[in-house]
Structures are given as C-alpha cells and as structure tokens.
N, C-alpha and C. Protein backbone atom coordinates (compact mmCIF):
# COMPACT_ATOMS: atom_id res chain seq x y z
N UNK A 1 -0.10 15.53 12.62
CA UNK A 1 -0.58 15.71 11.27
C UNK A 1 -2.08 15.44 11.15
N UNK A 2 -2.44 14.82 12.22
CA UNK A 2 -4.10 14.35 11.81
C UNK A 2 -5.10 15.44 12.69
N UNK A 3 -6.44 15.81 12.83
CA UNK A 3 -6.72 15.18 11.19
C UNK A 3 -6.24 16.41 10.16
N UNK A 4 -6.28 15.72 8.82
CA UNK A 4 -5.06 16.46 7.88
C UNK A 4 -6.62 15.86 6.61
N UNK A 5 -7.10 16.67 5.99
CA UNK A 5 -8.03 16.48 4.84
C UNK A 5 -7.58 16.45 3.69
N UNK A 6 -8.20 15.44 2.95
CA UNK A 6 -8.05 15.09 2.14
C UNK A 6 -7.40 16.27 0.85
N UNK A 7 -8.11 17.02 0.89
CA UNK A 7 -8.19 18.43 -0.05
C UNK A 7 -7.04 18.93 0.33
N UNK A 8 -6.45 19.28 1.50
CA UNK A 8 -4.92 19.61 1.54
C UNK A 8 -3.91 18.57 1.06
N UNK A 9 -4.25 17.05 1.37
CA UNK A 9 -3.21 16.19 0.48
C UNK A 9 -3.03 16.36 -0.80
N UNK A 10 -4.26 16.85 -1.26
CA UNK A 10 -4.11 17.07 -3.16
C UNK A 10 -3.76 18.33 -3.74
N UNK A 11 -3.30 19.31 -2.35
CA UNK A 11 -3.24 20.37 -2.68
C UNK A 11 -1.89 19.92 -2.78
N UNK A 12 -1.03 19.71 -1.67
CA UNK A 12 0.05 19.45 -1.03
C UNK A 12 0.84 18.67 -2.31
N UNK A 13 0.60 18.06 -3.08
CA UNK A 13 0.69 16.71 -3.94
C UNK A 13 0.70 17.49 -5.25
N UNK A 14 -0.34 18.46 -5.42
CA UNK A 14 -0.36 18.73 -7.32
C UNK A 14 1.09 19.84 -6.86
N UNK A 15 1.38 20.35 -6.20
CA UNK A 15 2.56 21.70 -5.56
C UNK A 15 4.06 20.71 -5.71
N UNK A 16 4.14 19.63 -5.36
CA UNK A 16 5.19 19.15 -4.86
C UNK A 16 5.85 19.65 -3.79
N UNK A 17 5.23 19.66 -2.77
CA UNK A 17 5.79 20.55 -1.96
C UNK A 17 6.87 19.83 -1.08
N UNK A 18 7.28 20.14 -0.19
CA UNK A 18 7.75 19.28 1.18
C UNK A 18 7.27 18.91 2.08
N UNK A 19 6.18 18.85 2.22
CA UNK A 19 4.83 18.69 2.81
C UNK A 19 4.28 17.34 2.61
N UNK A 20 4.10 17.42 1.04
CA UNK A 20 4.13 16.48 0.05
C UNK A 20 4.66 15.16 0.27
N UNK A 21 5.89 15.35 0.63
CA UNK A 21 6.82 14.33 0.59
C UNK A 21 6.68 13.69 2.24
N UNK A 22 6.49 14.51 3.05
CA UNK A 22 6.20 14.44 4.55
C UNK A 22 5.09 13.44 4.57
N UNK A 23 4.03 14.01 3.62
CA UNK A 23 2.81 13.17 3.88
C UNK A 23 3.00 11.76 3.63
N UNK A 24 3.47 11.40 2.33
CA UNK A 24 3.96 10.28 1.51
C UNK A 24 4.34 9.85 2.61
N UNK A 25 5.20 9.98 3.77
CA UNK A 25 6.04 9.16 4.53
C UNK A 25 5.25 8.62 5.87
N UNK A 26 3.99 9.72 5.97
CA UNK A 26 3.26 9.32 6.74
C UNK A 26 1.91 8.27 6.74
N UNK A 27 1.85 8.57 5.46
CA UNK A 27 0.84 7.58 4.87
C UNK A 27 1.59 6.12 5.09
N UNK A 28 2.96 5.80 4.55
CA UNK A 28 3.82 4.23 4.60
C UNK A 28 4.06 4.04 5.80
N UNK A 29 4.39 5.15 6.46
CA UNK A 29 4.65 4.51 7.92
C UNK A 29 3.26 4.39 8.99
N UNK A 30 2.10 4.52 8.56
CA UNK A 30 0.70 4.63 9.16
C UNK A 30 0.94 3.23 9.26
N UNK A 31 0.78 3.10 7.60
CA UNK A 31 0.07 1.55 7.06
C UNK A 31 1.41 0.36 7.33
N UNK A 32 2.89 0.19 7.90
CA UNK A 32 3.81 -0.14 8.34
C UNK A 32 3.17 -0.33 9.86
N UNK A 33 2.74 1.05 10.46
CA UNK A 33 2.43 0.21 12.05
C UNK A 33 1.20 -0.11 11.97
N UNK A 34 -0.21 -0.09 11.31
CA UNK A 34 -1.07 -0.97 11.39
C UNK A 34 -0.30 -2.93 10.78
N UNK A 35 -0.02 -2.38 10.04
CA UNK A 35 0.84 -3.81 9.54
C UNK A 35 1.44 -5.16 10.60
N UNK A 36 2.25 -3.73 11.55
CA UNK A 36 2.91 -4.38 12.47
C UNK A 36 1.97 -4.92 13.35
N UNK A 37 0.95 -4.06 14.09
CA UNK A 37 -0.06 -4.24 14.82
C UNK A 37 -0.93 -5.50 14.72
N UNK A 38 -1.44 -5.68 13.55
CA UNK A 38 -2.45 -6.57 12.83
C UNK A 38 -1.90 -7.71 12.79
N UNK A 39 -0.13 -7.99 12.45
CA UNK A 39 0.24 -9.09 12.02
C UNK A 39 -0.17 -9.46 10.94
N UNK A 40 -0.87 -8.40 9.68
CA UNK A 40 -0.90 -8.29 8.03
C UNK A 40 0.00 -7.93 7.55
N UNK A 41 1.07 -8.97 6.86
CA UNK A 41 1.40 -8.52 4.90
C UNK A 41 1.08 -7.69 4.36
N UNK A 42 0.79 -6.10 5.08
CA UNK A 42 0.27 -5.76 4.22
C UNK A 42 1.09 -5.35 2.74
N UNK A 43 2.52 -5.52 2.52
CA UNK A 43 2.91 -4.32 1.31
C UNK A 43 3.23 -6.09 0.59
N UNK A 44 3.06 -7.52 0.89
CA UNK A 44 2.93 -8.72 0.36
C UNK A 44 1.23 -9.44 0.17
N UNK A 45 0.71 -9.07 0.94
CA UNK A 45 -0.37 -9.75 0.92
C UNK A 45 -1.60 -8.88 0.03
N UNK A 46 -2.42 -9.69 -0.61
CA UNK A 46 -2.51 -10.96 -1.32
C UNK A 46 -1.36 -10.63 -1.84
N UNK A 47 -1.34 -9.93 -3.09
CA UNK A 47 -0.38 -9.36 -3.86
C UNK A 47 0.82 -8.21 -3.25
N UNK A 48 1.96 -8.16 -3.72
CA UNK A 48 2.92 -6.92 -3.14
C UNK A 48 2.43 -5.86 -4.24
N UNK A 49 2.63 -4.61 -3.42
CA UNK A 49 2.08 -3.42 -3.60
C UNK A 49 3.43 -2.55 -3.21
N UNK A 50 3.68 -1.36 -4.11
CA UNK A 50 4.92 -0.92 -4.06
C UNK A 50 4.51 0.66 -3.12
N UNK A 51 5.15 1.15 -2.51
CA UNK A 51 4.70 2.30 -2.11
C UNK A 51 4.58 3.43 -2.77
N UNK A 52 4.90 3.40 -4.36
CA UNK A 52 4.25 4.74 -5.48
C UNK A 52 2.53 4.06 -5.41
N UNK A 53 2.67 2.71 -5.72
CA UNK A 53 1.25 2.38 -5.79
C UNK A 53 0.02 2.77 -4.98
N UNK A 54 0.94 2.82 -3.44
CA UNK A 54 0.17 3.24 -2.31
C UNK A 54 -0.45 4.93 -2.71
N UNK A 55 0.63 5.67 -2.55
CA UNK A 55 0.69 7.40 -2.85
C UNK A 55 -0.42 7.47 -3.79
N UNK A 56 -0.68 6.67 -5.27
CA UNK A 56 -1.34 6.66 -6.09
C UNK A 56 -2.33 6.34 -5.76
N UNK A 57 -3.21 5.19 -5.16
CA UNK A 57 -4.51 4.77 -4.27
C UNK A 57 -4.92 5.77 -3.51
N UNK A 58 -4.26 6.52 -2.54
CA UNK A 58 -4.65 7.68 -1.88
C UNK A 58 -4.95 9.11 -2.77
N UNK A 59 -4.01 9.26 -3.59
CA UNK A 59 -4.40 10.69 -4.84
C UNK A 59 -5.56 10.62 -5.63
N UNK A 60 -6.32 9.05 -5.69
CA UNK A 60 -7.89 8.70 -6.46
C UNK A 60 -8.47 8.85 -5.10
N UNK A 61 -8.10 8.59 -4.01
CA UNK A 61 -9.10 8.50 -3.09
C UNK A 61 -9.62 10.00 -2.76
N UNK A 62 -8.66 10.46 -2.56
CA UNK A 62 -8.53 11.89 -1.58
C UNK A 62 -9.24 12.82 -2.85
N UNK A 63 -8.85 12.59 -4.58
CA UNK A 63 -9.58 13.25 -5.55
C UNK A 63 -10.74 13.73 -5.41
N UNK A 64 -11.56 12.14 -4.95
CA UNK A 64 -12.68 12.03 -4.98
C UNK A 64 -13.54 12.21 -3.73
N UNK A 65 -12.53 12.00 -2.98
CA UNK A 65 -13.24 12.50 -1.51
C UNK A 65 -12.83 14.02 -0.91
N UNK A 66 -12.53 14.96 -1.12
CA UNK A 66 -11.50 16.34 -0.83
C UNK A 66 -12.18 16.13 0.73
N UNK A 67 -13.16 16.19 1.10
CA UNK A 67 -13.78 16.27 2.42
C UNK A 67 -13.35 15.20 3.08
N UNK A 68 -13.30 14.19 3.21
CA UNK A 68 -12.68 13.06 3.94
C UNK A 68 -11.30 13.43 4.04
N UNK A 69 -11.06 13.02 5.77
CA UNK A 69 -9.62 13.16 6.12
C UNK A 69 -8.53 11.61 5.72
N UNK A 70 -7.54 12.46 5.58
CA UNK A 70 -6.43 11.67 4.98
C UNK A 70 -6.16 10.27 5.81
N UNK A 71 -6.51 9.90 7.34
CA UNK A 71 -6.70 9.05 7.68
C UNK A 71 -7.52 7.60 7.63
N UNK A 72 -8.69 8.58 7.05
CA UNK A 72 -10.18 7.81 6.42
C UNK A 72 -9.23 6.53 5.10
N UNK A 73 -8.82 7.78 4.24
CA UNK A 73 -7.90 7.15 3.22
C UNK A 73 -6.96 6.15 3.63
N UNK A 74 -6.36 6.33 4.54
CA UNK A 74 -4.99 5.10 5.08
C UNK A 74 -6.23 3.82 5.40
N UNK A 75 -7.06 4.61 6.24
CA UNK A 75 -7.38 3.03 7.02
C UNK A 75 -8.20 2.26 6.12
N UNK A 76 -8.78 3.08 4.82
CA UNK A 76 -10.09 1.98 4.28
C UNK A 76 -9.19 1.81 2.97
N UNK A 77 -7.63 1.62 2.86
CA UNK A 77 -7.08 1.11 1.81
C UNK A 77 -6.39 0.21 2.68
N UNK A 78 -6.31 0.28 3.71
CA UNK A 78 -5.37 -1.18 4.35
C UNK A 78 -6.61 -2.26 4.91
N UNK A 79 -8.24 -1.77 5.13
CA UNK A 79 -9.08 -2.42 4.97
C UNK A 79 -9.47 -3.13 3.66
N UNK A 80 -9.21 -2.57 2.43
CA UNK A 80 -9.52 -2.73 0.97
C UNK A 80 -8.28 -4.04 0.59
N UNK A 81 -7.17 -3.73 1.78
CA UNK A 81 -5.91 -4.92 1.26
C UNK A 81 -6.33 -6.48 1.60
C-alpha cells in the first residue's frame, strides 16, 4: 500500500469505498506495530484515543496535506502521541 498519498486517502474516504475501509485498517494496524515496537501506549497513553478518533486525525491531516503520503500521516500522529 505505501507509498499511498494523501489525496487518494481523501479520495478513497469522501467515496466510501472498500479501499476506504482497507486503509482505516492499515492506518490501526501501522500505529498497533509501531506501538508494539516502541513499547508505547499508544491507543492509552497520555490519554486513550479511540480508533474513529485516529481515522479522523488522519482526514485533517491528509485534507491539508493532499501531497504528503499517508505514511507521513501515521508516523507524525504517533510522534504527536
């Protein structure tokens, strides 16, 4: 899937596509094995964060970035945690 730009996630996302839903799963399970990796909390630490919340952090990110790849997005919101 990578690299996978931003501008196709929001394409992928306003469609509802199956794609859509693919991505969603790739985005939780990115930020699940950095999680694992790191030995970060991330979906507890500081605060718990639900995974619509996640999908939603990435749909402002990717808005605003269409040129940045969808990875950029995973890693500088589990940096931002």
């Amino acid at each position: 899937m990578l690299p996978y730009p931003c501008s196709q996630w929001t394409q992928e996302r306003s469609q509802g596509t199956a794609r859509a839903a693919a991505l969603e799963l790739f985005v939780i399970g990115t930020l699940n094995g950095m999680a694992f990796g790191s030995g970060f909390d991330f979906w507890k630490e500081p605060d718990e964060v639900t995974p619509q919340q996640v999908v939603s952090w990435v749909d402002a990110y990717c808005d605003a970035n269409q040129e940045a790849l969808l990875a950029n997005a995973v890693g500088n919101l589990f940096v931002a945690r």
